[in-house]
N, C-alpha and C. Protein backbone atom coordinates (compact mmCIF):
# COMPACT_ATOMS: atom_id res chain seq x y z
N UNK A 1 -26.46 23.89 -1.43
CA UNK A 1 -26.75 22.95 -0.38
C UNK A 1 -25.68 23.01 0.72
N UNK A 2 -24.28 22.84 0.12
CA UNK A 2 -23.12 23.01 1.36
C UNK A 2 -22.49 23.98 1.30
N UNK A 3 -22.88 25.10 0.38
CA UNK A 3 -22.27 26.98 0.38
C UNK A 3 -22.68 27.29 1.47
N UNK A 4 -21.83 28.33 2.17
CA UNK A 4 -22.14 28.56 3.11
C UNK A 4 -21.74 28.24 4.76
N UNK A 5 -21.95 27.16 4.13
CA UNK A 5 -21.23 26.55 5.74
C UNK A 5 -20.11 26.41 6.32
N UNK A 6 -19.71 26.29 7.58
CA UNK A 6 -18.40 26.20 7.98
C UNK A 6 -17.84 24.93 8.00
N UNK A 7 -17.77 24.44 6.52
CA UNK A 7 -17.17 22.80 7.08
C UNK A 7 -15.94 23.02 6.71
N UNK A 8 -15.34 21.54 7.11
CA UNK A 8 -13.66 21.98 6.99
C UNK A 8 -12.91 20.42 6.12
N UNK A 9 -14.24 19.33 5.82
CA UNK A 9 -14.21 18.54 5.37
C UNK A 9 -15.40 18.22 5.17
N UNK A 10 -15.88 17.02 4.16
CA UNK A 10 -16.97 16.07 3.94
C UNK A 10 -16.66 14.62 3.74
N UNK A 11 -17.22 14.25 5.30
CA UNK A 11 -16.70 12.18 5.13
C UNK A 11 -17.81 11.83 4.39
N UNK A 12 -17.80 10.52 4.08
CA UNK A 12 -18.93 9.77 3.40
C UNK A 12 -18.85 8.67 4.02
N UNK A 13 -19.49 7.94 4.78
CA UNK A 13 -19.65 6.89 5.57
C UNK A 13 -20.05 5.71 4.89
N UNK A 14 -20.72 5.86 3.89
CA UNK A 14 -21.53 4.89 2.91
C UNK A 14 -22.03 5.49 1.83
N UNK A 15 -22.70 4.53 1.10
CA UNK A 15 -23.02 4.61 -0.42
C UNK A 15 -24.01 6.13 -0.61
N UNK A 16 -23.30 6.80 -1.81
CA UNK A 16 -23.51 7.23 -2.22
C UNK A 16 -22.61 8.77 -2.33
N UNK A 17 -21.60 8.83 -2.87
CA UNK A 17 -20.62 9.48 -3.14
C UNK A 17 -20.48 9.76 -4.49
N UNK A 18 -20.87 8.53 -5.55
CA UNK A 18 -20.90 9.07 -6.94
C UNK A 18 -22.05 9.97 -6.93
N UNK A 19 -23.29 10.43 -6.24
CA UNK A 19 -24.08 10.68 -6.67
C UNK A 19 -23.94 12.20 -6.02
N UNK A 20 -22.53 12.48 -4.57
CA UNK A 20 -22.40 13.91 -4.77
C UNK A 20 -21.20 14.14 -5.77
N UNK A 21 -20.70 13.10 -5.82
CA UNK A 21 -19.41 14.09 -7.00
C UNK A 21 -20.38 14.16 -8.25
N UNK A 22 -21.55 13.41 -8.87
CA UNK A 22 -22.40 14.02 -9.66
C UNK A 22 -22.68 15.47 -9.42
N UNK A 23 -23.70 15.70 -8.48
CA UNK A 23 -23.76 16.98 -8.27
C UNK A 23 -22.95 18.07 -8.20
N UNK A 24 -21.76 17.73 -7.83
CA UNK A 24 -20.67 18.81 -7.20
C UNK A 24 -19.88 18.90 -9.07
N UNK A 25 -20.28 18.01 -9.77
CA UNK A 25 -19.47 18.40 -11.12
C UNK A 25 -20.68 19.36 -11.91
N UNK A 26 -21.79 18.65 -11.87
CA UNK A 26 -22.98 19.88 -12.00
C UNK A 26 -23.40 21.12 -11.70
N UNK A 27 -22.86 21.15 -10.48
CA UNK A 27 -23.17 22.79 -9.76
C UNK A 27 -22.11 22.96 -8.61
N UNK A 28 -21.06 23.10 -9.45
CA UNK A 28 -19.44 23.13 -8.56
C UNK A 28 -19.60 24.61 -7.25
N UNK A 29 -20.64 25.01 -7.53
CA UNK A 29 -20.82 26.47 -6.69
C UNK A 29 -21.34 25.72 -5.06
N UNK A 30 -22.38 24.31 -5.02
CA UNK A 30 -22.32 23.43 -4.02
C UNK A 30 -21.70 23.18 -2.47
N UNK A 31 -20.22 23.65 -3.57
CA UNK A 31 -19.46 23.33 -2.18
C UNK A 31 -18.15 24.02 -2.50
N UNK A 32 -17.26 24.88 -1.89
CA UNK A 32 -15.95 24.91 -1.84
C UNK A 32 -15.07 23.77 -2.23
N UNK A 33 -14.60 24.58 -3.46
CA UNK A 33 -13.32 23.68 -3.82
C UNK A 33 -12.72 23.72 -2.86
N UNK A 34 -12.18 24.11 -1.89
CA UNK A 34 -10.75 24.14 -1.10
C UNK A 34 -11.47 22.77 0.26
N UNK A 35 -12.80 22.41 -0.15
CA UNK A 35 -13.17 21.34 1.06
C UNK A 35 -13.13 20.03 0.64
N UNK A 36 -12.13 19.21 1.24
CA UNK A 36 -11.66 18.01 0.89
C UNK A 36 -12.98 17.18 0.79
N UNK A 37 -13.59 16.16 0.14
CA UNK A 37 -14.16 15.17 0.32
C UNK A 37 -13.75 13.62 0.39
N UNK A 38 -14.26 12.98 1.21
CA UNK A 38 -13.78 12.04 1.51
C UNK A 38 -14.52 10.87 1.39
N UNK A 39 -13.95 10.09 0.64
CA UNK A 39 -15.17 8.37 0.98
C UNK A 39 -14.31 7.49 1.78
N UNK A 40 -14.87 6.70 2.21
CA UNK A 40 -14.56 5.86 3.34
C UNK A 40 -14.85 4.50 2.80
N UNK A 41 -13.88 3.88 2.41
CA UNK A 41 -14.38 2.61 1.76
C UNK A 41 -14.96 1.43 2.79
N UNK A 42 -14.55 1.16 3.60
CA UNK A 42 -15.45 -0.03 4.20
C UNK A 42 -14.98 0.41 5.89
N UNK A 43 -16.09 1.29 6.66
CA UNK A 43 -16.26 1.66 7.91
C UNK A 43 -16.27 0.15 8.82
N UNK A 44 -16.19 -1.15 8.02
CA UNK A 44 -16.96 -1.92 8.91
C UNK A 44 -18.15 -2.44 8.75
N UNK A 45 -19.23 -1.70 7.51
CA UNK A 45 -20.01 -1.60 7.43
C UNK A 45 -20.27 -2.95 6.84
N UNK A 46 -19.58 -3.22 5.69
CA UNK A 46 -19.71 -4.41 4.81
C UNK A 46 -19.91 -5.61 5.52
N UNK A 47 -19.12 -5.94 6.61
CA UNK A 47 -18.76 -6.81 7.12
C UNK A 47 -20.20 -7.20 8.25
N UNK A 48 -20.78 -6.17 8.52
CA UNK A 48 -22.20 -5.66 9.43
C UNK A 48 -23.47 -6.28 8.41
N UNK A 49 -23.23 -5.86 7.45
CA UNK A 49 -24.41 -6.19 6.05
C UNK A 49 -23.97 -7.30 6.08
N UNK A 50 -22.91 -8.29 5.69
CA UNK A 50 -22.79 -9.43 5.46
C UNK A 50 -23.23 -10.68 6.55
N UNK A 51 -23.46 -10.21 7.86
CA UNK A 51 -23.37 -10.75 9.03
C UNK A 51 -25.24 -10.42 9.10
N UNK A 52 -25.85 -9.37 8.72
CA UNK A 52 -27.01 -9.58 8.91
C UNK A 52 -27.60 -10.47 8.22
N UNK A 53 -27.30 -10.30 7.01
CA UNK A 53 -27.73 -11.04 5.88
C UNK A 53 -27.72 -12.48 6.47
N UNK A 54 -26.64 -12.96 6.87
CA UNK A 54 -26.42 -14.21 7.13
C UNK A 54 -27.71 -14.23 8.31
N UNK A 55 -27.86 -13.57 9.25
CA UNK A 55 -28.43 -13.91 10.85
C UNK A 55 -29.85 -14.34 9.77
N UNK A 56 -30.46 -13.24 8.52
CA UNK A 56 -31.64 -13.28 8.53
C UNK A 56 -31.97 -14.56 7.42
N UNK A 57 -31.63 -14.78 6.62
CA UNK A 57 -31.34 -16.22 6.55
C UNK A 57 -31.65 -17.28 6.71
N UNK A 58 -30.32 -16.94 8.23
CA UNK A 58 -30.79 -18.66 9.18
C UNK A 58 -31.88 -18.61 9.82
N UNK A 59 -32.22 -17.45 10.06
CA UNK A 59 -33.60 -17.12 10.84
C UNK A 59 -34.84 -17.58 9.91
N UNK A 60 -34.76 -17.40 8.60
CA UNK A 60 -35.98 -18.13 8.02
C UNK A 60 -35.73 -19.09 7.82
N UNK A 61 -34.51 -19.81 7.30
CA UNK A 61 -34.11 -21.27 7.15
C UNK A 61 -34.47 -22.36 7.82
N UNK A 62 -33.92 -21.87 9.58
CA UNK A 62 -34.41 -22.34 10.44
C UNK A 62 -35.64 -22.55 11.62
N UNK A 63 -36.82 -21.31 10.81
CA UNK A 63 -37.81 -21.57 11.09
C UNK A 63 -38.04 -20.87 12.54
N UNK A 64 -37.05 -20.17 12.88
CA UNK A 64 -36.82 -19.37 14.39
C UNK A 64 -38.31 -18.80 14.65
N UNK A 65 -39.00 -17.92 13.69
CA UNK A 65 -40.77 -17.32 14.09
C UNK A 65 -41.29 -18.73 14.29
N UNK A 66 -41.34 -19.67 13.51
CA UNK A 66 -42.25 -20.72 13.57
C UNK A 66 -42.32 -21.32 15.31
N UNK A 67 -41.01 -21.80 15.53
CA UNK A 67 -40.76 -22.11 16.72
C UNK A 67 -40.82 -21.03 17.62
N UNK A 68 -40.62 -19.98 17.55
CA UNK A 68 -41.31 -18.82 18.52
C UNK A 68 -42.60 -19.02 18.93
N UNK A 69 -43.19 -19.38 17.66
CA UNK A 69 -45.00 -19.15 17.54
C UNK A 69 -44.97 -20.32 18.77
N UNK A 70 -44.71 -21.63 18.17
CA UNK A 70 -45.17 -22.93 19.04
C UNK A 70 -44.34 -22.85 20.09
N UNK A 71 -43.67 -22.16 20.66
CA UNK A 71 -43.18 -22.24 21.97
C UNK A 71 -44.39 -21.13 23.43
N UNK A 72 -44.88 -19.97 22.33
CA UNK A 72 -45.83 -19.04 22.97
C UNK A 72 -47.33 -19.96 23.36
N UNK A 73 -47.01 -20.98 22.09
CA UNK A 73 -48.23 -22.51 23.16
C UNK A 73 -48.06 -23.00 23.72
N UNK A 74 -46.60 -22.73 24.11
CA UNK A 74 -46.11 -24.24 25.12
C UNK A 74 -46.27 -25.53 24.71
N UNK A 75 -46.21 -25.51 22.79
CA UNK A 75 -45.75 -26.34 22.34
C UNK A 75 -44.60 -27.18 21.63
N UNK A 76 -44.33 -28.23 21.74
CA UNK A 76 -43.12 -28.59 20.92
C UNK A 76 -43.11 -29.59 19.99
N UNK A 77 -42.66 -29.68 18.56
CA UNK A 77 -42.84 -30.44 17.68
C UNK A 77 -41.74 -30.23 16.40
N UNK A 78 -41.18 -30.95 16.05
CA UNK A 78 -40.42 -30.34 15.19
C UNK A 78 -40.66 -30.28 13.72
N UNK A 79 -40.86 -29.24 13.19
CA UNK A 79 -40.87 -29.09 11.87
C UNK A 79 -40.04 -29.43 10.75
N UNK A 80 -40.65 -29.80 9.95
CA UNK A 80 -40.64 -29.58 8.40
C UNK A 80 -39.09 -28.81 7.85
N UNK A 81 -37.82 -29.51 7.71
CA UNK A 81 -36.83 -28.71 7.28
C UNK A 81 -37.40 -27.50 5.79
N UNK A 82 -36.71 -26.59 6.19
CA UNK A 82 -36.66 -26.40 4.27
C UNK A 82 -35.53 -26.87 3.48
N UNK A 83 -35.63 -26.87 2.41
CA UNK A 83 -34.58 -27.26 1.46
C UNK A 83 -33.60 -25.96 0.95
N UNK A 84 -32.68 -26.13 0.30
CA UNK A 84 -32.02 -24.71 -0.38
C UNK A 84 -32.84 -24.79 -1.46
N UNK A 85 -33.38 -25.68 -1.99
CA UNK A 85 -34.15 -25.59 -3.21
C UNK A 85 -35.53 -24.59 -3.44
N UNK A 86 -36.01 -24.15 -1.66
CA UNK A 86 -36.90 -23.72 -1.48
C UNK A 86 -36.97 -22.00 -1.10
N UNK A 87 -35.24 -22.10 -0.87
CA UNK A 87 -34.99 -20.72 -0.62
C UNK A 87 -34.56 -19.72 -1.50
């Protein structure tokens, strides 16, 4: 898969690194030993996932489509909280 090529390193940006050092212990011919691999423990990324998670959430929590919908009527009314019990 990476014989052959002219790399001079391999980053890993995100998940899934056990699953080439799996391979690369399986079929060590893969890749040049002499090419460093690299994981990258948290690009930022975590912190990106944690922050969506949160946006999407409040976005159903707070009913943001619902009130989209009734605003595209040019209506206003306020809804129905949800509970955490419901989420």
């Amino acid at each position: 898969m990476l014989a052959g090529r002219r790399l001079k390193a391999v980053f890993a940006l995100g998940a899934g690194v056990d699953a080439i050092l799996s391979k690369l212990n399986a079929h060590p011919e893969m890749l040049d030993a002499s090419i460093p691999l690299f994981r990258l423990e948290d690009t930022g990324m975590g912190l990106q996932m944690q922050e969506y998670a949160v946006s999407q959430v409040l976005h159903w929590f707070r009913r943001f489509d619902d009130y989209q919908a009734l605003k595209n009527q040019a209506l206003w009314k306020p809804l129905p909280e949800y509970t955490r019990e419901e989420f």
